[in-house]
N, C-alpha and C. Protein backbone atom coordinates (compact mmCIF):
# COMPACT_ATOMS: atom_id res chain seq x y z
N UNK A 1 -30.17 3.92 -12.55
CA UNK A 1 -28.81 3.56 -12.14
C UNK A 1 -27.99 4.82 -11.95
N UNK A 2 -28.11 5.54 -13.09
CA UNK A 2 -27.51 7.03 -12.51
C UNK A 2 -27.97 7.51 -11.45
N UNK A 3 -29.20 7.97 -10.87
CA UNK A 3 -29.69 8.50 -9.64
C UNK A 3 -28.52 7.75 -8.87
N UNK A 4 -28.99 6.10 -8.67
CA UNK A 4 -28.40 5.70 -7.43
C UNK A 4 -26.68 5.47 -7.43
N UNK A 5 -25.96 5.99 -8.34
CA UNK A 5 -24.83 6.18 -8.57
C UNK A 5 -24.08 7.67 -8.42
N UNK A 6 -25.01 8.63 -8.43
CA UNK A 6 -24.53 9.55 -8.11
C UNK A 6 -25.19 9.99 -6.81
N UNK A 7 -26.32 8.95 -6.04
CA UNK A 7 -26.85 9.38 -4.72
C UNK A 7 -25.64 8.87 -3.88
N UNK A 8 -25.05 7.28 -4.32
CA UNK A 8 -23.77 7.15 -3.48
C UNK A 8 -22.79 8.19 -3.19
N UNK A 9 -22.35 9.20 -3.68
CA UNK A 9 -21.57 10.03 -3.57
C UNK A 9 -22.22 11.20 -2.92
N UNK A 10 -23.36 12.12 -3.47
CA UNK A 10 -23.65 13.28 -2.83
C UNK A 10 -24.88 12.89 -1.78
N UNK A 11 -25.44 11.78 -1.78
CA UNK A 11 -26.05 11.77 -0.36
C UNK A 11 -25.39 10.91 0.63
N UNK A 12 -24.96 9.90 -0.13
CA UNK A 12 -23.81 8.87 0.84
C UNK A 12 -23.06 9.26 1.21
N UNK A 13 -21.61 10.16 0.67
CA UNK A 13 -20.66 10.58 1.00
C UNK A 13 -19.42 9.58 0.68
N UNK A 14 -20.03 8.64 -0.34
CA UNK A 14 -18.81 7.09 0.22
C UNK A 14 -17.77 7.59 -0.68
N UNK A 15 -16.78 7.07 -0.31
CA UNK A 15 -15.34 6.88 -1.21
C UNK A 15 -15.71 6.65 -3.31
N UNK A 16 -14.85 7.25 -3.76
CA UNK A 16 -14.25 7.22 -5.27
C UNK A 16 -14.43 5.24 -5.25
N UNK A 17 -13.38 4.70 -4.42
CA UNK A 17 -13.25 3.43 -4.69
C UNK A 17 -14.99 2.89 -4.55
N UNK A 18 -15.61 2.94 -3.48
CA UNK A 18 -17.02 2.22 -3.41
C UNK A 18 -18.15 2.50 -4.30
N UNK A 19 -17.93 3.78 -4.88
CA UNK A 19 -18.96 4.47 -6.43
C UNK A 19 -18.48 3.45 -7.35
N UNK A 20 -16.74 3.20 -7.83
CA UNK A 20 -16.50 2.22 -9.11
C UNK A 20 -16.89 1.26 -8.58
N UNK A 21 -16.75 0.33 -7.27
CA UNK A 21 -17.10 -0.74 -6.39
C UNK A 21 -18.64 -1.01 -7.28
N UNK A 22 -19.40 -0.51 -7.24
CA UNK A 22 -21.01 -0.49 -7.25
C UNK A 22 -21.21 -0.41 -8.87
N UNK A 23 -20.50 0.54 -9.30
CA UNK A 23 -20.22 0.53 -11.07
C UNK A 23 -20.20 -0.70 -11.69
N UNK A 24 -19.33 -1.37 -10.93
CA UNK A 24 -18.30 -2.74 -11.65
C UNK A 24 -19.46 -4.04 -11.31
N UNK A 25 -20.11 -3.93 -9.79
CA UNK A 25 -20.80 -4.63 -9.59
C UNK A 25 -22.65 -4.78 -10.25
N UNK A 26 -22.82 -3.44 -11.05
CA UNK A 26 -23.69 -3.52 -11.67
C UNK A 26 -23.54 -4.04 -13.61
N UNK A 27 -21.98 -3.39 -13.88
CA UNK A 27 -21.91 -3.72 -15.24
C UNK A 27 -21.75 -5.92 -15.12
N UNK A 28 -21.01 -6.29 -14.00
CA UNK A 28 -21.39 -7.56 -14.02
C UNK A 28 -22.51 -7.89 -13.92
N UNK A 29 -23.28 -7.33 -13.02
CA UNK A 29 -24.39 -7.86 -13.38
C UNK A 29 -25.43 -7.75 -14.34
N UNK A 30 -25.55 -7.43 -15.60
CA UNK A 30 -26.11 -6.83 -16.41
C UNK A 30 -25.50 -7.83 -17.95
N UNK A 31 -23.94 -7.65 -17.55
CA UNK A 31 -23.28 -8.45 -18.48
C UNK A 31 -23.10 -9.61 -18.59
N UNK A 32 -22.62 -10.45 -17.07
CA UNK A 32 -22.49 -12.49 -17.36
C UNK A 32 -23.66 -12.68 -16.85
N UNK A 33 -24.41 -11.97 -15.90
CA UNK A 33 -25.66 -12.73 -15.16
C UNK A 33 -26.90 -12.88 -16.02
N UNK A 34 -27.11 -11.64 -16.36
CA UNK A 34 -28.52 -10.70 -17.02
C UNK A 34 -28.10 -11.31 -18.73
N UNK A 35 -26.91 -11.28 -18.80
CA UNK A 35 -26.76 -11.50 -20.42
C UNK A 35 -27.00 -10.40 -21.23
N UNK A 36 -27.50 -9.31 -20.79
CA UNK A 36 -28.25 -8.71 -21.10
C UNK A 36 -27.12 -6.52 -21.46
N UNK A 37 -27.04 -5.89 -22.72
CA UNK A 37 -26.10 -5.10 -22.14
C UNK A 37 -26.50 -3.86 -21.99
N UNK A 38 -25.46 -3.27 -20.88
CA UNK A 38 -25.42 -2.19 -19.99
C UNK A 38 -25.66 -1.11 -20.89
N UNK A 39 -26.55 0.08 -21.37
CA UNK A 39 -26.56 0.95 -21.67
C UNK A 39 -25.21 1.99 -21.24
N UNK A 40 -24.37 2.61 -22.08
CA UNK A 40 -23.79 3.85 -21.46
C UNK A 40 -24.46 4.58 -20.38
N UNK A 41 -23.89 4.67 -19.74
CA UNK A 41 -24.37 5.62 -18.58
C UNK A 41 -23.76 7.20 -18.24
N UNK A 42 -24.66 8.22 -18.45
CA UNK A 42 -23.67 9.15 -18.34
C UNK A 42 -24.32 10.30 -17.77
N UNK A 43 -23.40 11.12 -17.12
CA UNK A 43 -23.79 12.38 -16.06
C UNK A 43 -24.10 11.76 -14.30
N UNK A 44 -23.47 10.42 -14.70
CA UNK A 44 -22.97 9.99 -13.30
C UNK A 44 -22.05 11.26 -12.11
N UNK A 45 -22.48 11.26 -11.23
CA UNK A 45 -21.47 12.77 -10.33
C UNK A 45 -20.29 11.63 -9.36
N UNK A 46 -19.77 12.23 -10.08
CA UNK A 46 -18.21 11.14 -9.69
C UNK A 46 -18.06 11.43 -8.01
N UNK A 47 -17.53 10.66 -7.48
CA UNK A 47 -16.91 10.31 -5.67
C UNK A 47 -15.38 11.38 -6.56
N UNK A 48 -15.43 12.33 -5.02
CA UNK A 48 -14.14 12.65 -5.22
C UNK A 48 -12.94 12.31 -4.91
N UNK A 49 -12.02 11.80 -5.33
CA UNK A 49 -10.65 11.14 -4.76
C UNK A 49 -9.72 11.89 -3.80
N UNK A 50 -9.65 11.58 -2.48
CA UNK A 50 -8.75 12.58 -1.59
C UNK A 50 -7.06 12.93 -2.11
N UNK A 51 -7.21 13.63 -2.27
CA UNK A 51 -5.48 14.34 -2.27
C UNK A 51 -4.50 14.15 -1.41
N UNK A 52 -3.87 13.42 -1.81
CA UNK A 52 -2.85 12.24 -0.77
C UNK A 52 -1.75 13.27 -1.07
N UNK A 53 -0.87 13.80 -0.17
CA UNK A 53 0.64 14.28 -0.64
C UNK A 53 1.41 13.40 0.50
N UNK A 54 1.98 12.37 -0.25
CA UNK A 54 3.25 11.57 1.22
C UNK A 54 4.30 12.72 1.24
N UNK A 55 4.71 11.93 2.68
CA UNK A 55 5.56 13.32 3.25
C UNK A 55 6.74 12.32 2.96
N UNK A 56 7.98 12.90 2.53
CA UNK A 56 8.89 12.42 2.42
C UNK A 56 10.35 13.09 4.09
N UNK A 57 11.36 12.37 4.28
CA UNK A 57 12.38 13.63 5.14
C UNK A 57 13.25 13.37 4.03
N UNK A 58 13.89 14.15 4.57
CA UNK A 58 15.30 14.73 3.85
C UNK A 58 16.05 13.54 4.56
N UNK A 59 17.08 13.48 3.66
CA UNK A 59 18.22 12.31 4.62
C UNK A 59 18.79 12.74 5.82
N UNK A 60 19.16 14.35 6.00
CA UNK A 60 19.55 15.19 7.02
C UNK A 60 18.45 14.76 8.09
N UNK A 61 17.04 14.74 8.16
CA UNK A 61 15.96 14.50 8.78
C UNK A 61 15.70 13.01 9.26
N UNK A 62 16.40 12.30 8.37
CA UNK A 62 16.67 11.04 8.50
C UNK A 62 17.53 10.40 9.58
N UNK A 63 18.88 10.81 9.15
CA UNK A 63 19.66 11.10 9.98
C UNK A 63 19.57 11.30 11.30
N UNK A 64 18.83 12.58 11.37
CA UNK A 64 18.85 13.33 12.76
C UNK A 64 17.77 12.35 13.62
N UNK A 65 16.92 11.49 13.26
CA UNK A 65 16.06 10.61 13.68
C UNK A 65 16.70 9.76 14.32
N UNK A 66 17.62 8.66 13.00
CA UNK A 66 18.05 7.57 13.80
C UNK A 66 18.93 8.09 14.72
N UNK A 67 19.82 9.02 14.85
CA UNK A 67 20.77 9.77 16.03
C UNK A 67 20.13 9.66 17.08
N UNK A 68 18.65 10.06 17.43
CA UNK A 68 17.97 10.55 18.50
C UNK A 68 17.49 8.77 19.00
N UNK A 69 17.85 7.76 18.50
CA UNK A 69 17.40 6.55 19.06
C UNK A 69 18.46 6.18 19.60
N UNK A 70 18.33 4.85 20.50
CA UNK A 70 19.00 4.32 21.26
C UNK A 70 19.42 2.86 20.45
N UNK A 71 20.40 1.43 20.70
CA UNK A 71 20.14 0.57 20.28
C UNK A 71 19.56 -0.54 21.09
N UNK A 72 18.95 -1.36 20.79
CA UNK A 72 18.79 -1.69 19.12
C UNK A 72 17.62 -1.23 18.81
N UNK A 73 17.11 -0.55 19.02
CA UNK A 73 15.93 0.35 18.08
C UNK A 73 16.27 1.16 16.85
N UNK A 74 17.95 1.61 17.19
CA UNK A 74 18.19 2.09 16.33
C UNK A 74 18.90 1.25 14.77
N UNK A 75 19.42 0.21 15.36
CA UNK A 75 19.51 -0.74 14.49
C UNK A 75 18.49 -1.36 13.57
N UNK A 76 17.25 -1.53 13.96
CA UNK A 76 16.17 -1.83 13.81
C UNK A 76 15.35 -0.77 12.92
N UNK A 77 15.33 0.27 13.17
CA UNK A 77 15.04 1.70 12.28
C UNK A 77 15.70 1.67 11.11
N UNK A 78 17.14 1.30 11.10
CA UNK A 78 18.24 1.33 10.22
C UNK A 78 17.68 0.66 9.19
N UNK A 79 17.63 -0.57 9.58
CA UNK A 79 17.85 -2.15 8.84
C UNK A 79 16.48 -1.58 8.06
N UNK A 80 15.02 -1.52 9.12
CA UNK A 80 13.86 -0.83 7.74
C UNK A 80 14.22 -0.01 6.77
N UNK A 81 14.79 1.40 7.35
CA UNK A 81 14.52 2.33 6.61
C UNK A 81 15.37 1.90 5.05
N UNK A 82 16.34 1.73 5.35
CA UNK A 82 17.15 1.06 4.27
C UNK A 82 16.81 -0.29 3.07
N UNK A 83 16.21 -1.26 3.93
CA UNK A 83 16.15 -2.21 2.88
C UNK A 83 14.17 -2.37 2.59
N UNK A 84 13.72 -1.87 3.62
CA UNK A 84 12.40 -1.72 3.30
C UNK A 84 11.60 -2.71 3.68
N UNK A 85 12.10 -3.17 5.14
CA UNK A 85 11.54 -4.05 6.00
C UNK A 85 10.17 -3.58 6.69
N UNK A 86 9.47 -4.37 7.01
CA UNK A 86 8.69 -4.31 7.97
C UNK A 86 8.93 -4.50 9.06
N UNK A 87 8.10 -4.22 10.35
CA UNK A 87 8.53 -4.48 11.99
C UNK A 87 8.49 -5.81 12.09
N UNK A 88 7.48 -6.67 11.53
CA UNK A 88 7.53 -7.96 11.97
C UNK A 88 8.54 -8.69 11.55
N UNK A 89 8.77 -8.13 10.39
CA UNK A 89 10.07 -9.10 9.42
C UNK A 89 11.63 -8.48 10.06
N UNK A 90 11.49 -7.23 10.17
CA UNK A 90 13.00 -6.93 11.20
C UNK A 90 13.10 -7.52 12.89
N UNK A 91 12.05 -7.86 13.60
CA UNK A 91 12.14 -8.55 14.66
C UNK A 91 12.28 -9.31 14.51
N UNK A 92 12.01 -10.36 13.23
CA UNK A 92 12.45 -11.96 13.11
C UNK A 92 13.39 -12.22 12.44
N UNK A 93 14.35 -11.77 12.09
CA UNK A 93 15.28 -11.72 11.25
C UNK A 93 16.68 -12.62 12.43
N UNK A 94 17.03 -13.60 11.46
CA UNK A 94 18.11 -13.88 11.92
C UNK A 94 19.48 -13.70 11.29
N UNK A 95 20.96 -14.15 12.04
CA UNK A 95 22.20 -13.84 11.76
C UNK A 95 22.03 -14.33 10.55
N UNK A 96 21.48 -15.61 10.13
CA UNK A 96 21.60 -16.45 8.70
C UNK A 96 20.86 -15.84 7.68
N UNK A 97 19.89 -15.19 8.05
CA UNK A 97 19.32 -14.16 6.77
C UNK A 97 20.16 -13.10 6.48
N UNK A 98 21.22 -12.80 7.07
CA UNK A 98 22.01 -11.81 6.49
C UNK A 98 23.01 -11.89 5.92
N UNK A 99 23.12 -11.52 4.28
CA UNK A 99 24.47 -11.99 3.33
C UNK A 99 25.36 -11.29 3.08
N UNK A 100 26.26 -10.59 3.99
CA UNK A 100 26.91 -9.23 4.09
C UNK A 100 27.67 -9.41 2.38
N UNK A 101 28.15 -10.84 1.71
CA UNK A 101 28.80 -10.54 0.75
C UNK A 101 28.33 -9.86 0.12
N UNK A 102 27.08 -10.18 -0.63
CA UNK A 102 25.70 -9.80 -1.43
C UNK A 102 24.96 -8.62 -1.06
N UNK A 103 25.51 -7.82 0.04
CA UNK A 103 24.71 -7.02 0.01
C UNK A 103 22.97 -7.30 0.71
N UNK A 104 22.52 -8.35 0.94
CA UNK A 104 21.56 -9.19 0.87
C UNK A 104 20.86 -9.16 2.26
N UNK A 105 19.31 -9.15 2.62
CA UNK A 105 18.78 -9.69 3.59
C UNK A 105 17.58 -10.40 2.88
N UNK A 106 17.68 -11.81 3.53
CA UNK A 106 16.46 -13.32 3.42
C UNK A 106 15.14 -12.70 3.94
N UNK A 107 14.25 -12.00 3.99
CA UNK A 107 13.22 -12.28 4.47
C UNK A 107 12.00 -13.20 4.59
N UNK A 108 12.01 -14.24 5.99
CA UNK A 108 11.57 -15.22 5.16
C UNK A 108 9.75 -14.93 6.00
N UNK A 109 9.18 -15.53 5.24
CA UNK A 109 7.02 -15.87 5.62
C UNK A 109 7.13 -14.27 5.66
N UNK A 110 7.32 -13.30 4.92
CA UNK A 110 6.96 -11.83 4.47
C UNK A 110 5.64 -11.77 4.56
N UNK A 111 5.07 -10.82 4.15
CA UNK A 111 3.42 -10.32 3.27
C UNK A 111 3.36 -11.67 2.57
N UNK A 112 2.36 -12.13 3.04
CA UNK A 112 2.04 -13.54 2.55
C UNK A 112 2.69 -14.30 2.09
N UNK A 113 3.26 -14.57 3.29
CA UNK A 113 4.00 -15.68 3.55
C UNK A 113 4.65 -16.13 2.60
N UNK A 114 5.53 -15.02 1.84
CA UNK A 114 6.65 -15.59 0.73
C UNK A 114 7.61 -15.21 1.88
N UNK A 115 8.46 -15.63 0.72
CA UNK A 115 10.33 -15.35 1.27
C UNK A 115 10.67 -14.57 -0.37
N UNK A 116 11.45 -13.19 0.37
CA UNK A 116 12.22 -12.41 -0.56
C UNK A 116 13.43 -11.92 -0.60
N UNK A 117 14.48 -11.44 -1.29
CA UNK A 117 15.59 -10.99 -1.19
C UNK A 117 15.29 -9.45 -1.27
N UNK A 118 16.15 -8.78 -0.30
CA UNK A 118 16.09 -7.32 -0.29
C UNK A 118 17.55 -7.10 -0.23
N UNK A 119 17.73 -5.81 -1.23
CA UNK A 119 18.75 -5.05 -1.06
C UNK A 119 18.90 -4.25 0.55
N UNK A 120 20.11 -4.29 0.64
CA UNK A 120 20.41 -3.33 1.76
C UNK A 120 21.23 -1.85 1.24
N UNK A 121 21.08 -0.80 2.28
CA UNK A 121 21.22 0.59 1.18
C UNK A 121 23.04 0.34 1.36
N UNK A 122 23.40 0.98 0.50
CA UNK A 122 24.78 1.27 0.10
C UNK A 122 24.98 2.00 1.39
N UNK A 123 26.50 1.98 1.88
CA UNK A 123 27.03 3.09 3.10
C UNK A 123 26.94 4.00 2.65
C-alpha cells in the first residue's frame, strides 16, 4: 500500500487531494468492508499541495476598474463586488429583491437553489 501510495504521487504526478482520495478509500476499505484493521502506514511520499497566493486589489484598484466600465455593467460589477453576488444571481435579480431599508439583497434559487440574504457594502 505504501509503494502504491507514494507511486500515485512520484510516478503519477496526481494532486495532494487524489493521494488522501485513495488513502481514505483504502482505510474504508479495510475498516467497514474487510472488518479487518489498517496497519499504520508510514514513509508514504506525500502529493505536494500547490501554493495558492489570491491576488487581492486595493480599493484604489477597485475603484479605478469600476470607473473604466460603462452602465449597466458597471452597476452589475458594483452590486457583485460589494455584496458578493454571482453573475447569474446579479442578472436575475429583481426591483423586489432589493431592501434599500435593510441594507438587504433577496437572492433567490442561489448555489443550490437556496434563497439568501446578503449584505450590501456600506457607501
Amino acid at each position: 500500500m505504501r509503494e502504491f501510495l507514494s507511486a500515485l504521487t512520484v510516478r503519477d504526478g496526481v494532486a495532494a487531494s487524489t493521494q488522501n482520495q485513495a488513502l481514505a478509500a483504502l482505510l474504508f476499505l479495510y475498516g467497514r468492508v474487510l472488518a479487518t484493521p489498517l496497519p499504520t502506514i508510514d514513509g508514504i511520499a506525500p502529493a505536494r499541495r500547490p501554493r495558492h497566493v489570491p491576488v487581492v486589489l486595493s480599493q484604489r484598484e477597485v475603484n479605478l476598474r469600476l470607473a473604466a466600465l460603462a452602465e449597466p455593467a458597471r452597476l452589475c460589477a458594483s452590486l457583485m463586488y460589494g455584496s458578493g453576488l454571482r453573475v447569474t444571481e446579479c442578472v436575475s435579480l429583481r426591483v423586489k429583491d432589493v431592501d434599500l431599508d435593510r441594507r438587504e439583497i433577496v437572492v433567490r434559487d442561489g448555489k443550490g437553489n437556496k434563497d439568501r440574504r446578503t449584505p450590501s457594502r456600506q457607501p
